[in-house]
C-alpha atoms as a PDB file:
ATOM      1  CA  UNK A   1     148.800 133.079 183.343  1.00  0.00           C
ATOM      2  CA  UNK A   2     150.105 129.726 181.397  1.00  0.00           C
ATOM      3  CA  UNK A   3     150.809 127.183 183.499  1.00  0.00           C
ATOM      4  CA  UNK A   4     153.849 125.372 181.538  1.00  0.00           C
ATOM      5  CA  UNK A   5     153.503 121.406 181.267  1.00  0.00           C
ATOM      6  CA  UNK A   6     156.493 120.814 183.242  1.00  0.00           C
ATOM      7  CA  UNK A   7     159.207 122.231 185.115  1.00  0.00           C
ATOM      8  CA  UNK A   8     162.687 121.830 186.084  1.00  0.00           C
ATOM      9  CA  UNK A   9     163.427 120.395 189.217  1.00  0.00           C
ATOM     10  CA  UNK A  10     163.853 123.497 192.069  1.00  0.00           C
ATOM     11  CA  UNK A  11     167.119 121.589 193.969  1.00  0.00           C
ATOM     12  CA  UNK A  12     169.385 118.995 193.215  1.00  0.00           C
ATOM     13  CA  UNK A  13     169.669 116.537 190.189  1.00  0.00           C
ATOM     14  CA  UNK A  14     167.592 118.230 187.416  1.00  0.00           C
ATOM     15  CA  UNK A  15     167.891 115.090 185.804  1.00  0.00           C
ATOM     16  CA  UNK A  16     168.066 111.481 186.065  1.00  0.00           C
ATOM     17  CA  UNK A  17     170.797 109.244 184.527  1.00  0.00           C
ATOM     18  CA  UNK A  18     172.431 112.229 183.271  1.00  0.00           C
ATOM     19  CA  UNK A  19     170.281 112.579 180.602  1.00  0.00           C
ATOM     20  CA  UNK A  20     169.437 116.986 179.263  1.00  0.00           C
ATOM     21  CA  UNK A  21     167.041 118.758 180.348  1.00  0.00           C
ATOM     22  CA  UNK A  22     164.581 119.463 177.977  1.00  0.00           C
ATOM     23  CA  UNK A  23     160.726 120.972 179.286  1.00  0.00           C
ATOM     24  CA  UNK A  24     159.666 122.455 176.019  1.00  0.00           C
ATOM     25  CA  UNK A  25     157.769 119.359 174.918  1.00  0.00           C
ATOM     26  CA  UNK A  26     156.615 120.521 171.083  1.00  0.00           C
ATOM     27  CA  UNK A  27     160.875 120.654 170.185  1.00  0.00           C
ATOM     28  CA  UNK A  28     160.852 116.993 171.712  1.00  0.00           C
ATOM     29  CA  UNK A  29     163.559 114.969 170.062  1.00  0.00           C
ATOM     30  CA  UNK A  30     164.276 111.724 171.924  1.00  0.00           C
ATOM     31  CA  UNK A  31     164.193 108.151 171.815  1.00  0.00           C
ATOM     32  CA  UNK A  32     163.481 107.834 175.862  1.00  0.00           C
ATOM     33  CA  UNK A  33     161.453 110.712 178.100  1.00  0.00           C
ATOM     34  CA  UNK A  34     162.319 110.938 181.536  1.00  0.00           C
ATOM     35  CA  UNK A  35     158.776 112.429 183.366  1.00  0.00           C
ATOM     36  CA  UNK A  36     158.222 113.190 186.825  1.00  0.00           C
ATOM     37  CA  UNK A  37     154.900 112.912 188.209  1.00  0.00           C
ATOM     38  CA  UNK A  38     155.093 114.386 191.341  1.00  0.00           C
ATOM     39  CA  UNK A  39     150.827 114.980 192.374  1.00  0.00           C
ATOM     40  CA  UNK A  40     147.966 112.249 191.830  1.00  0.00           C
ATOM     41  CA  UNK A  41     144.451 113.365 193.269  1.00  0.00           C
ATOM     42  CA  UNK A  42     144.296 112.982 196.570  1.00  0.00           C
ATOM     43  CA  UNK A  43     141.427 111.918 199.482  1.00  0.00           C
ATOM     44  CA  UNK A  44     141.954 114.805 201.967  1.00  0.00           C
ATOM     45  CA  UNK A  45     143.217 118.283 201.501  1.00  0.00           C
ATOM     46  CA  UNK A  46     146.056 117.283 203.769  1.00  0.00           C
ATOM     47  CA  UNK A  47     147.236 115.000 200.822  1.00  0.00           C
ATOM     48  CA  UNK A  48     147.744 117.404 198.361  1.00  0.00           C
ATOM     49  CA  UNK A  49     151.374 117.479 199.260  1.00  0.00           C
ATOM     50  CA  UNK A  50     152.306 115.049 200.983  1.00  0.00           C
ATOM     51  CA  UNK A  51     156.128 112.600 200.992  1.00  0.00           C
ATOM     52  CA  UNK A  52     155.354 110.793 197.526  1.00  0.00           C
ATOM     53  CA  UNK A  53     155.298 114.211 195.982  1.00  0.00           C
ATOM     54  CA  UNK A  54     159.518 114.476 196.759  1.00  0.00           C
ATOM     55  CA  UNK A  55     159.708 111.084 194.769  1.00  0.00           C
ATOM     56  CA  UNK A  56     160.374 112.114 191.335  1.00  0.00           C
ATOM     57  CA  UNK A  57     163.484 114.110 192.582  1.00  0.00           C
ATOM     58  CA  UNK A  58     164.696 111.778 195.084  1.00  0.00           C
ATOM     59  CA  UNK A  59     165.332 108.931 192.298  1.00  0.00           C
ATOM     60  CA  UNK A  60     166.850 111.488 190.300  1.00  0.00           C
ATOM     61  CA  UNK A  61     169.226 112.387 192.984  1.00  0.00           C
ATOM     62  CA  UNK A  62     170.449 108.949 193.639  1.00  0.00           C
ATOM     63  CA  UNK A  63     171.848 108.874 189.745  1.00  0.00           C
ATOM     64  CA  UNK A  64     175.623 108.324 190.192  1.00  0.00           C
ATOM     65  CA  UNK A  65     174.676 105.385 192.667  1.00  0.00           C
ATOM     66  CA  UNK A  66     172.282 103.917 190.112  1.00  0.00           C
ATOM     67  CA  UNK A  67     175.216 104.861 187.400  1.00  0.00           C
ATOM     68  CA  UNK A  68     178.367 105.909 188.481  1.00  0.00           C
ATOM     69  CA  UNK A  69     179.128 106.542 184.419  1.00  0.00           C
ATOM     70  CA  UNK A  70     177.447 105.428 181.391  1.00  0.00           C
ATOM     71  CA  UNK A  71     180.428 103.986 179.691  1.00  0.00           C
ATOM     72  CA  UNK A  72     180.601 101.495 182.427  1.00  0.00           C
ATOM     73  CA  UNK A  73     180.282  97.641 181.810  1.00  0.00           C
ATOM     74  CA  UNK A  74     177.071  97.345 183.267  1.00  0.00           C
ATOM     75  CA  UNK A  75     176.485  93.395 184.214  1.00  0.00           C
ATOM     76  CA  UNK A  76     172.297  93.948 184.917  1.00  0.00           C
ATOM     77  CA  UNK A  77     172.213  94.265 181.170  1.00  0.00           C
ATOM     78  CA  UNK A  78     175.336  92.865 179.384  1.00  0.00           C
ATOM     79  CA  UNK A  79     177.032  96.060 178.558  1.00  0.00           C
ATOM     80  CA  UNK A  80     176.768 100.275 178.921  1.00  0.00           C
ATOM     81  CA  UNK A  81     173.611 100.971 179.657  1.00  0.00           C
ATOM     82  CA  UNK A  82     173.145 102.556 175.957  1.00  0.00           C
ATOM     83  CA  UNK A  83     175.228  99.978 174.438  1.00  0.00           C
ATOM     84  CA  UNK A  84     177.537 102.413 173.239  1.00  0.00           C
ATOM     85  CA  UNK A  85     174.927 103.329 170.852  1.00  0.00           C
ATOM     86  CA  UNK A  86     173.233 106.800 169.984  1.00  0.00           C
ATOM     87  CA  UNK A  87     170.368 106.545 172.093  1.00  0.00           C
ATOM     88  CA  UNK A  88     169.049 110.013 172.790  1.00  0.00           C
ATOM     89  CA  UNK A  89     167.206 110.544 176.129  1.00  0.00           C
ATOM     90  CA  UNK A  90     165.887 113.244 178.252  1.00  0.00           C
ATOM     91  CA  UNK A  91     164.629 114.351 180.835  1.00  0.00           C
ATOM     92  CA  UNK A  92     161.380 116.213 180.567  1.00  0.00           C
ATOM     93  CA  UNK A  93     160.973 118.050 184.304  1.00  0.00           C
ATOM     94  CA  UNK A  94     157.395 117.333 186.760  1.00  0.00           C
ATOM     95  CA  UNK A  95     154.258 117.726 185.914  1.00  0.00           C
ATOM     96  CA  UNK A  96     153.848 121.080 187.248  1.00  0.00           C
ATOM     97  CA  UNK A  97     151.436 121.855 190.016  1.00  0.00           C
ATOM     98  CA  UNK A  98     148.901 124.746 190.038  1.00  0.00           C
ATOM     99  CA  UNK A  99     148.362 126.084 193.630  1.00  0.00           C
ATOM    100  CA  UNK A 100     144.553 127.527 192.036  1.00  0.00           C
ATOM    101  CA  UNK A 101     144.041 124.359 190.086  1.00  0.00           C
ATOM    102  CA  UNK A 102     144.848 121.635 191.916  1.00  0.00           C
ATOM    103  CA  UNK A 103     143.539 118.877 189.536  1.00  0.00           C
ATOM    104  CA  UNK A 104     144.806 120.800 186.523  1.00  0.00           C
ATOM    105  CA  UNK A 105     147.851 118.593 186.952  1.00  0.00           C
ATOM    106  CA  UNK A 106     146.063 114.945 185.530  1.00  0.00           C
ATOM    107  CA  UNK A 107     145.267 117.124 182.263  1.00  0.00           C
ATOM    108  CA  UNK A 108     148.905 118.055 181.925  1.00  0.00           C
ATOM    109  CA  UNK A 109     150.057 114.780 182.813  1.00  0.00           C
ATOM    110  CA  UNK A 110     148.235 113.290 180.115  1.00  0.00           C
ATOM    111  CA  UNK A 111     149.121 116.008 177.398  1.00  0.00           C
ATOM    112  CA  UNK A 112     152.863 115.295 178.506  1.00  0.00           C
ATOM    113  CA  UNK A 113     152.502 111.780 177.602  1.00  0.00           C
ATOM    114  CA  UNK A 114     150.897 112.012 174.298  1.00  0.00           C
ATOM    115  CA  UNK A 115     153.500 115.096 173.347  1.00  0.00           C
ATOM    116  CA  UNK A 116     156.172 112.125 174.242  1.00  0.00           C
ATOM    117  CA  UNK A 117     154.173 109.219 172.262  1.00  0.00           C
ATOM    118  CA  UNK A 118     154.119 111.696 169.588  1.00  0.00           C
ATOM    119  CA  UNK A 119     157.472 112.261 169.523  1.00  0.00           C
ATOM    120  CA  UNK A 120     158.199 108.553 169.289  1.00  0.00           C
ATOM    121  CA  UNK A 121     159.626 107.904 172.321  1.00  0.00           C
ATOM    122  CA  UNK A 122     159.386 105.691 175.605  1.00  0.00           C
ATOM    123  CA  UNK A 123     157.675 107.383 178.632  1.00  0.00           C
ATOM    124  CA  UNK A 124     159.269 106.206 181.892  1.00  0.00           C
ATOM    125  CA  UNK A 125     157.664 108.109 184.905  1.00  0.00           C
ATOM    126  CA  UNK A 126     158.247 108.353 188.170  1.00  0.00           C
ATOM    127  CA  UNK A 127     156.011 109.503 190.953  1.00  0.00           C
ATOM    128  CA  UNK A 128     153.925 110.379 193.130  1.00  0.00           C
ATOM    129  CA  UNK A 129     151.167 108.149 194.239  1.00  0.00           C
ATOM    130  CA  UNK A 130     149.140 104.956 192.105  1.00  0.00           C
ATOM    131  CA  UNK A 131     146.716 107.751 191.160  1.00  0.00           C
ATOM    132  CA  UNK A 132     149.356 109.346 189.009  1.00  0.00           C
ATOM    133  CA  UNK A 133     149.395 106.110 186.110  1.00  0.00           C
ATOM    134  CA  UNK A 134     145.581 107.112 185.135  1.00  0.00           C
ATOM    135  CA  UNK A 135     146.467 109.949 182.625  1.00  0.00           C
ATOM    136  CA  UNK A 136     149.293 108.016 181.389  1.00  0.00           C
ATOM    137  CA  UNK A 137     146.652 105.012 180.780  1.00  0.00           C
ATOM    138  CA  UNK A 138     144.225 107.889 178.969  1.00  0.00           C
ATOM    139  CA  UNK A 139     147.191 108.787 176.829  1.00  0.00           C
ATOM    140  CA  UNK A 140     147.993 105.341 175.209  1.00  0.00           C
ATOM    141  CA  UNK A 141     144.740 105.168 173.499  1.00  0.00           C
ATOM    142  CA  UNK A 142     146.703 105.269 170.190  1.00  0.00           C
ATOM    143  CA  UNK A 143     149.022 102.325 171.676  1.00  0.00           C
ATOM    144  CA  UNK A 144     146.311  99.869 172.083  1.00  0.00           C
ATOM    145  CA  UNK A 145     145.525  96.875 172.486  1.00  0.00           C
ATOM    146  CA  UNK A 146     147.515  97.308 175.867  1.00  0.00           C
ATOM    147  CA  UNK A 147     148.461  94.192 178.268  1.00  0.00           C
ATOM    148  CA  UNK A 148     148.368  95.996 181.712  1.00  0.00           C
ATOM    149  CA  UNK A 149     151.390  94.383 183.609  1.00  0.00           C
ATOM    150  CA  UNK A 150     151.089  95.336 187.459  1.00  0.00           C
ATOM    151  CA  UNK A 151     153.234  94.815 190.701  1.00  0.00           C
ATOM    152  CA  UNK A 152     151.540  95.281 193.209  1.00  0.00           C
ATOM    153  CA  UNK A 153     150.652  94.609 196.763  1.00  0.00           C
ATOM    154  CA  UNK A 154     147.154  95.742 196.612  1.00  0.00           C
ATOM    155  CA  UNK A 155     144.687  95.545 193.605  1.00  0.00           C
ATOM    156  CA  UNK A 156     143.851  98.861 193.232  1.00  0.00           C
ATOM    157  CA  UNK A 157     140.236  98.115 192.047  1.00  0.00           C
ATOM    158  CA  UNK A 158     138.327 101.111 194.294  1.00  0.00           C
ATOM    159  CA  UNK A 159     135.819 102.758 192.331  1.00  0.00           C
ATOM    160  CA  UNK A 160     135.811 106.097 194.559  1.00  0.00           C
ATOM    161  CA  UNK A 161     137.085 106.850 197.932  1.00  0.00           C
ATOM    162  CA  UNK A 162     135.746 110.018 199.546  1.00  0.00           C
ATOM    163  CA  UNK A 163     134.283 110.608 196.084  1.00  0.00           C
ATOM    164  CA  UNK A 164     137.529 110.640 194.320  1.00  0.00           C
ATOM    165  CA  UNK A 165     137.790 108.355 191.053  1.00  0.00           C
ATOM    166  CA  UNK A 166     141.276 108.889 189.892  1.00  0.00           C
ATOM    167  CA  UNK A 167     143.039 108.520 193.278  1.00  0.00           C
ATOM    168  CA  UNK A 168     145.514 106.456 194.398  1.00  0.00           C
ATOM    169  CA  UNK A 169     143.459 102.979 194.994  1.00  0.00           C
ATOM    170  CA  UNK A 170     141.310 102.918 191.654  1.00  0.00           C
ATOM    171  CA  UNK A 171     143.872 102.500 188.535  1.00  0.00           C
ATOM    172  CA  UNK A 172     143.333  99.776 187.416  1.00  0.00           C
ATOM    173  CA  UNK A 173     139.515  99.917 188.468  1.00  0.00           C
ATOM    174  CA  UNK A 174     140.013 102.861 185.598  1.00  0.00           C
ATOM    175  CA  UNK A 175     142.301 101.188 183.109  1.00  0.00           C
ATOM    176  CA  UNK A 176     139.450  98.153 182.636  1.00  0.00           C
ATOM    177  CA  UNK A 177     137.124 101.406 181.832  1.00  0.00           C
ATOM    178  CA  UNK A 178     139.153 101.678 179.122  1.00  0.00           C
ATOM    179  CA  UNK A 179     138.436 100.562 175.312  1.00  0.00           C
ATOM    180  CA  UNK A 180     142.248  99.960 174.500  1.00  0.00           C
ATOM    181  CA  UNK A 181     143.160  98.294 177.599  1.00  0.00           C
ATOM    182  CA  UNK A 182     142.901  94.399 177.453  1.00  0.00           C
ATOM    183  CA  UNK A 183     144.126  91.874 179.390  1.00  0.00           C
ATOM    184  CA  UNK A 184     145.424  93.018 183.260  1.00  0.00           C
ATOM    185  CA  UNK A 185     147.834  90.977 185.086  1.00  0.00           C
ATOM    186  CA  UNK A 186     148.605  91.974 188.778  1.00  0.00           C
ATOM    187  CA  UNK A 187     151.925  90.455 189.844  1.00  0.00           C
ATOM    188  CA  UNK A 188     152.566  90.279 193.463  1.00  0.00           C
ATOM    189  CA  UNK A 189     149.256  90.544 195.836  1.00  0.00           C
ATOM    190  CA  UNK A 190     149.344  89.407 199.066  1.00  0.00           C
ATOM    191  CA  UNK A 191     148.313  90.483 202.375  1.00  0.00           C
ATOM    192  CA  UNK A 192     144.554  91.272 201.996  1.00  0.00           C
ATOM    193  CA  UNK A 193     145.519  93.090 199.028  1.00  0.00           C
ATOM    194  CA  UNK A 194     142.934  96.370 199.541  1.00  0.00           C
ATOM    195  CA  UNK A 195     140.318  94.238 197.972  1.00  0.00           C
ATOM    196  CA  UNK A 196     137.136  94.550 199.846  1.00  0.00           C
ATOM    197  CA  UNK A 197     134.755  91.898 198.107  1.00  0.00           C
ATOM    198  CA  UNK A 198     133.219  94.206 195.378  1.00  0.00           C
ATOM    199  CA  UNK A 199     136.525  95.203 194.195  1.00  0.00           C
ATOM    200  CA  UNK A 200     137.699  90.823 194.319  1.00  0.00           C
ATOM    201  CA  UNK A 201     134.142  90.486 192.494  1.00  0.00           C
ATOM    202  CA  UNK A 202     135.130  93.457 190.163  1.00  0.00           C
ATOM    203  CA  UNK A 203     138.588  92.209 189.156  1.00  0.00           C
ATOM    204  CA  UNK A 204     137.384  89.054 188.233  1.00  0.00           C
ATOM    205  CA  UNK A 205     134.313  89.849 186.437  1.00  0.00           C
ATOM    206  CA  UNK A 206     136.633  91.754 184.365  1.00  0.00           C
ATOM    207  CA  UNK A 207     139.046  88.758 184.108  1.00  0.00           C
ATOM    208  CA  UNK A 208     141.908  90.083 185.365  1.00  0.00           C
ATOM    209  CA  UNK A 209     145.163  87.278 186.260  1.00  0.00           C
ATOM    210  CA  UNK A 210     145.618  88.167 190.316  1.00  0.00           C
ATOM    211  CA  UNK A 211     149.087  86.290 190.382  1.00  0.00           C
ATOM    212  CA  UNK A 212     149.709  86.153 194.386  1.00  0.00           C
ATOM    213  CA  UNK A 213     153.667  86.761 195.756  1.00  0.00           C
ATOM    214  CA  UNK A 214     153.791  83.600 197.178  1.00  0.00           C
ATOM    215  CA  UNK A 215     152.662  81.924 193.644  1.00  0.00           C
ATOM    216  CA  UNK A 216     155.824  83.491 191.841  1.00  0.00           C
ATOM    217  CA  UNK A 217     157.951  82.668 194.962  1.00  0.00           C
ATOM    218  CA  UNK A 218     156.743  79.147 194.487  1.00  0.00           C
ATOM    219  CA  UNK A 219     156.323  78.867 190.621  1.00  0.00           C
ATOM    220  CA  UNK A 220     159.368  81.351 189.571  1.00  0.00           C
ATOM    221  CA  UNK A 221     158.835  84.740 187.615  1.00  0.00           C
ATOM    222  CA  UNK A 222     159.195  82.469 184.296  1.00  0.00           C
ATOM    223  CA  UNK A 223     155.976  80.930 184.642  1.00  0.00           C
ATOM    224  CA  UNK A 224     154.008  83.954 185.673  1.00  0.00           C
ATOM    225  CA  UNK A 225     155.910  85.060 181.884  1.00  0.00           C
ATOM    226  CA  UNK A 226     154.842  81.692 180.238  1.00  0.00           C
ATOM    227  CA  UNK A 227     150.914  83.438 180.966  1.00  0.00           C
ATOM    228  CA  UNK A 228     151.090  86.748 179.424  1.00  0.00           C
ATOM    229  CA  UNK A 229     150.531  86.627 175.742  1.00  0.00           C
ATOM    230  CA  UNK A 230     153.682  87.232 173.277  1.00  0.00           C
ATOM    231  CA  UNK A 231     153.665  89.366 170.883  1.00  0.00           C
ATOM    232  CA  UNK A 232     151.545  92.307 173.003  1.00  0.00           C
ATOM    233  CA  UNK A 233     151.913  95.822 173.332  1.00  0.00           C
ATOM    234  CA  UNK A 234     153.063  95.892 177.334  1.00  0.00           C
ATOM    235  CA  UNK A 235     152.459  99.081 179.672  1.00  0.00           C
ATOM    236  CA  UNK A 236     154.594  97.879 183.473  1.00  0.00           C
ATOM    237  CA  UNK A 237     152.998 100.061 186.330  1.00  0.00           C
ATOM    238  CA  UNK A 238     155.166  98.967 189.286  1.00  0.00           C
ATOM    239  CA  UNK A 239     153.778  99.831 192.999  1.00  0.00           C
ATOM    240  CA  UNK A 240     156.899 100.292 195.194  1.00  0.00           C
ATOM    241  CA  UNK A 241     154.945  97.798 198.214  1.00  0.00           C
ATOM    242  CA  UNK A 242     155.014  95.563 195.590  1.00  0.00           C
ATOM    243  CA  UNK A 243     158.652  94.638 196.072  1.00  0.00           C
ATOM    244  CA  UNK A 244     159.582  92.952 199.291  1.00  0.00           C
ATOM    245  CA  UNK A 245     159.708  96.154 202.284  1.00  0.00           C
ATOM    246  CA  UNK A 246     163.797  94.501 202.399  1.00  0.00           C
ATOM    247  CA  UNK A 247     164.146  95.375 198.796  1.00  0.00           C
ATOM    248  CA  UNK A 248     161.845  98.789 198.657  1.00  0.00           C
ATOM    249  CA  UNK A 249     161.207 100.162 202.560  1.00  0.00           C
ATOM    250  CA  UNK A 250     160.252 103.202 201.749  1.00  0.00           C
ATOM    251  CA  UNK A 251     156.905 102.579 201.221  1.00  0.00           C
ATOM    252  CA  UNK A 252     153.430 103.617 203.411  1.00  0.00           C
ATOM    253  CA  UNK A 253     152.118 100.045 203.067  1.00  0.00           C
ATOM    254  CA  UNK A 254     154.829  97.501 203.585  1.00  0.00           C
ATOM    255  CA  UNK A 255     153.842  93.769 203.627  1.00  0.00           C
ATOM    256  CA  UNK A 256     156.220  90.738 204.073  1.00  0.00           C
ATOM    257  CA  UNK A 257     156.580  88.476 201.175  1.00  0.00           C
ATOM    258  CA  UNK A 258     157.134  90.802 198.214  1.00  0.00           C
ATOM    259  CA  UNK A 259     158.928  90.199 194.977  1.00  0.00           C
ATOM    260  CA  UNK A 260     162.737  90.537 194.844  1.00  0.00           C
ATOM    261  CA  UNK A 261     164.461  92.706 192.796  1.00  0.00           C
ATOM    262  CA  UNK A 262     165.495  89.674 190.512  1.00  0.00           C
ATOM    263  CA  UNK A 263     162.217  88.510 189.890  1.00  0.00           C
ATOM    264  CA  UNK A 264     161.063  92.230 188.679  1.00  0.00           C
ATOM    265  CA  UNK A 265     164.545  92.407 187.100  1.00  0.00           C
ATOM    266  CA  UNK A 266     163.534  89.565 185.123  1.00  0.00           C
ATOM    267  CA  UNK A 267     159.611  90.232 184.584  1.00  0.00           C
ATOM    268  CA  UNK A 268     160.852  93.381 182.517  1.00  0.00           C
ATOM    269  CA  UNK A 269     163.820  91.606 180.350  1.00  0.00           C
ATOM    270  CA  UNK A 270     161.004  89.113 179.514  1.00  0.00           C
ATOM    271  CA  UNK A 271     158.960  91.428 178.554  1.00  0.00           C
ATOM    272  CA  UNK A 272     160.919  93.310 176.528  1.00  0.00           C
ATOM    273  CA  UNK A 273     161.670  90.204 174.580  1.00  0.00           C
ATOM    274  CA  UNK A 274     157.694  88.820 174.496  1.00  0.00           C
ATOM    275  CA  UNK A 275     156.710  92.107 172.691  1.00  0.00           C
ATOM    276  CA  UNK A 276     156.940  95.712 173.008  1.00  0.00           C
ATOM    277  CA  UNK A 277     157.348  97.353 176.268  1.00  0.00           C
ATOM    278  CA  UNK A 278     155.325 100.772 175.674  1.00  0.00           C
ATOM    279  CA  UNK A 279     156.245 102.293 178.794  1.00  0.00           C
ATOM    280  CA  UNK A 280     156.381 102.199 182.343  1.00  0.00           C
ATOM    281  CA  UNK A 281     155.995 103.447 185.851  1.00  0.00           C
ATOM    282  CA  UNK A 282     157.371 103.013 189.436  1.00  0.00           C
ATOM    283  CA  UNK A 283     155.096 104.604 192.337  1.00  0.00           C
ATOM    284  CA  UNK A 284     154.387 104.851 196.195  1.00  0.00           C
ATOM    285  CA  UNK A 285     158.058 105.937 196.944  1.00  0.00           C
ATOM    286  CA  UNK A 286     157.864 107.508 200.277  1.00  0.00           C
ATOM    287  CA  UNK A 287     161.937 109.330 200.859  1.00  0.00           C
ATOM    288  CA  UNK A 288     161.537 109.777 203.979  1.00  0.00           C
ATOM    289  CA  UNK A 289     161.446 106.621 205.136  1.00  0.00           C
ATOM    290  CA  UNK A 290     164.217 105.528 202.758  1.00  0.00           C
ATOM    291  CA  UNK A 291     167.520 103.943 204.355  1.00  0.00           C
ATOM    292  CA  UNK A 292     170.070 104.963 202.619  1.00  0.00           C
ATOM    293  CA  UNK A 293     168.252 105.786 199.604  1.00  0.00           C
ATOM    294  CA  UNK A 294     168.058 102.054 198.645  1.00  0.00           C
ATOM    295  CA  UNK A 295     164.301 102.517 197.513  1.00  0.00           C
ATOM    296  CA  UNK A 296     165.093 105.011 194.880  1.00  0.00           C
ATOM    297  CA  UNK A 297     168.430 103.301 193.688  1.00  0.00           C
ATOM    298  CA  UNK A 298     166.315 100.074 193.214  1.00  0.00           C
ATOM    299  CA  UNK A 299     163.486 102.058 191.540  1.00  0.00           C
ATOM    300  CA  UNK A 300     166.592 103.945 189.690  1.00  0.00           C
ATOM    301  CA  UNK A 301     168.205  99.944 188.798  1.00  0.00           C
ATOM    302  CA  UNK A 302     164.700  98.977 187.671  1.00  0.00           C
ATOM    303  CA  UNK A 303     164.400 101.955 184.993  1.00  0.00           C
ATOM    304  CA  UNK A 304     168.248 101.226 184.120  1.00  0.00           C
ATOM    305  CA  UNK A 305     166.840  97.677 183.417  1.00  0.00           C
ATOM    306  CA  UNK A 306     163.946  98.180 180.629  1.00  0.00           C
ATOM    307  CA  UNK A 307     166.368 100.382 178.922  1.00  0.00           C
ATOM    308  CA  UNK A 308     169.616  98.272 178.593  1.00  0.00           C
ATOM    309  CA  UNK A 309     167.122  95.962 177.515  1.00  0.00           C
ATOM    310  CA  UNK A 310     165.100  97.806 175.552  1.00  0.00           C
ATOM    311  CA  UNK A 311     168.121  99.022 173.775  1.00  0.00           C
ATOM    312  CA  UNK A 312     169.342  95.240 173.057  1.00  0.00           C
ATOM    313  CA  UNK A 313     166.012  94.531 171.632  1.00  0.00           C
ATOM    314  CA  UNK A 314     166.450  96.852 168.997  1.00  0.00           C
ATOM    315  CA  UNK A 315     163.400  99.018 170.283  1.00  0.00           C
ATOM    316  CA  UNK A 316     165.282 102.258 169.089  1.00  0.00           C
ATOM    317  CA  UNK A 317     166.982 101.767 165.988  1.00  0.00           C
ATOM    318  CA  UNK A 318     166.000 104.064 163.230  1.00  0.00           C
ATOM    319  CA  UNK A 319     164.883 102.994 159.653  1.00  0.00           C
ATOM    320  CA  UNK A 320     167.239 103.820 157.357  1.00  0.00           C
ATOM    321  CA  UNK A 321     165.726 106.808 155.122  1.00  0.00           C
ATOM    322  CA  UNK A 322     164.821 106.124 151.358  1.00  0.00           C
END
């Protein structure tokens, strides 16, 4: 039997921000692809489901609190969301999940995002664990060079745990594997960070800017911007621990001290005026431990944020036909 690349949600919200449906990925028509990414690769068999997996669809069913319409004056980013223009975006289903196959689901996470670089538009995913951005950095090979913009608690440099290379600790240990990723900046560490010596050694032997919490609490988000190169190609991967546990509680592995919601808020409008945002990512959402679903509306305000944006940038706009 063919497993499709992605499927509808089973219950609730189908979609997020109101946007269709749309799962058959070769008619893909959009400026802006809405993915789910529910399964990364995980360290025990008791991980193969586990509470991240229910992200995807709890962001999606927090939509009218993220947006209670989409001609509203929206004052995060100046305007409707769209800008009252005809911005066309969908929303593409999960990554579907083979009971028989369980790691069948990186391959079709991967195809999913080149079918949606293809297609010319943005892929904004939500999932699942930090294992799930590793396709997605496989599939912008035809996007590079690629500034790796992070927020994170942890630096994610593993090489294997239990074995497993593509899990949840090791993706950016993986993106600097990678011939069309460059420069890697990782945007809120603190705590110990996950990084064991070798993986410290690792990061910087690569080069990669660690940028500490308490150095954009102390410096402002601006000058962590006034470091990352203009003009680049961006990919954002944001952890949900990286945001203070106040801001984003739902996570497994809260640590005081995290970025506010501003300072992401503004990381990704500068951004998308430095250069050109590629994609992005939020991760690490954990529902059940939400309060009153404020991790997914934030994760759900962040998205809302690199589009409005994104959309006042001029990212979409069509050239007009000869």
């Amino acid at each position: 039997m063919t497993v499709p690349l992605t499927v509808a949600p089973r219950v609730g919200y189908q979609t997020f921000l109101y946007s269709d449906l749309h799962t058959d990925l070769d008619t893909l028509d959009a400026d802006i692809a809405f993915i789910g990414m529910p399964y990364g690769n995980p360290y025990e068999p008791h991980a193969v489901i586990n509470d991240q997996t229910l992200a995807p669809d709890a962001v999606r069913a927090v939509t009218d609190r993220v947006s209670r319409h989409l001609e509203r004056h929206d004052f995060d980013v100046g305007g409707p969301i769209y800008d009252n223009r005809p911005i066309k975006a969908v929303d593409v289903g999960n990554v579907t999940f083979d009971i028989a196959d369980h790691l069948g689901h990186l391959q079709r996470a991967e195809e999913v995002v080149r079918k949606v670089l293809a297609a010319g538009a943005m892929p904004i995913t939500i999932g699942g664990d930090h294992g799930i951005p590793i396709p997605i950095f496989k599939a912008l090979d035809g996007e590079g060079p690629i500034t790796l913009i992070q927020v994170d608690a942890h630096i994610d440099w593993r090489n294997d745990v239990n074995g497993v290379t593509e899990g949840l600790s090791s993706p950016i240990r993986r993106a600097s594997e990678m011939e069309h990723i460059g420069e890697i900046f990782q945007i809120g560490i603190r705590a110990q960070g996950s990084g064991r010596p070798e993986e410290y050694e690792a990061a910087m032997a690569y080069g990669a800017r660690i940028i500490p919490a308490f150095e954009v609490h102390d410096g402002g988000i601006d000058a962590v911007l006034a470091q990352i190169p203009d003009g680049g190609r961006y990919y954002i991967t944001i952890d949900a621990d990286g945001l203070d546990p106040t801001v984003m509680p739902a996570v497994e592995g809260p640590a005081p001290g995290g970025l506010t919601f501003h300072q992401v808020r503004r990381l990704i409008h500068g951004l998308v005026g430095k250069g050109r945002v590629v994609g992005m990512d939020i991760v690490e959402i954990t529902p059940s431990a939400d309060v009153n679903g404020i991790t997914a509306i934030t994760a759900g305000r962040l998205v809302v944020n690199l589009i409005g944006a994104a959309v006042r940038a001029g990212y979409f706009e069509k050239s007009p036909s000869v």
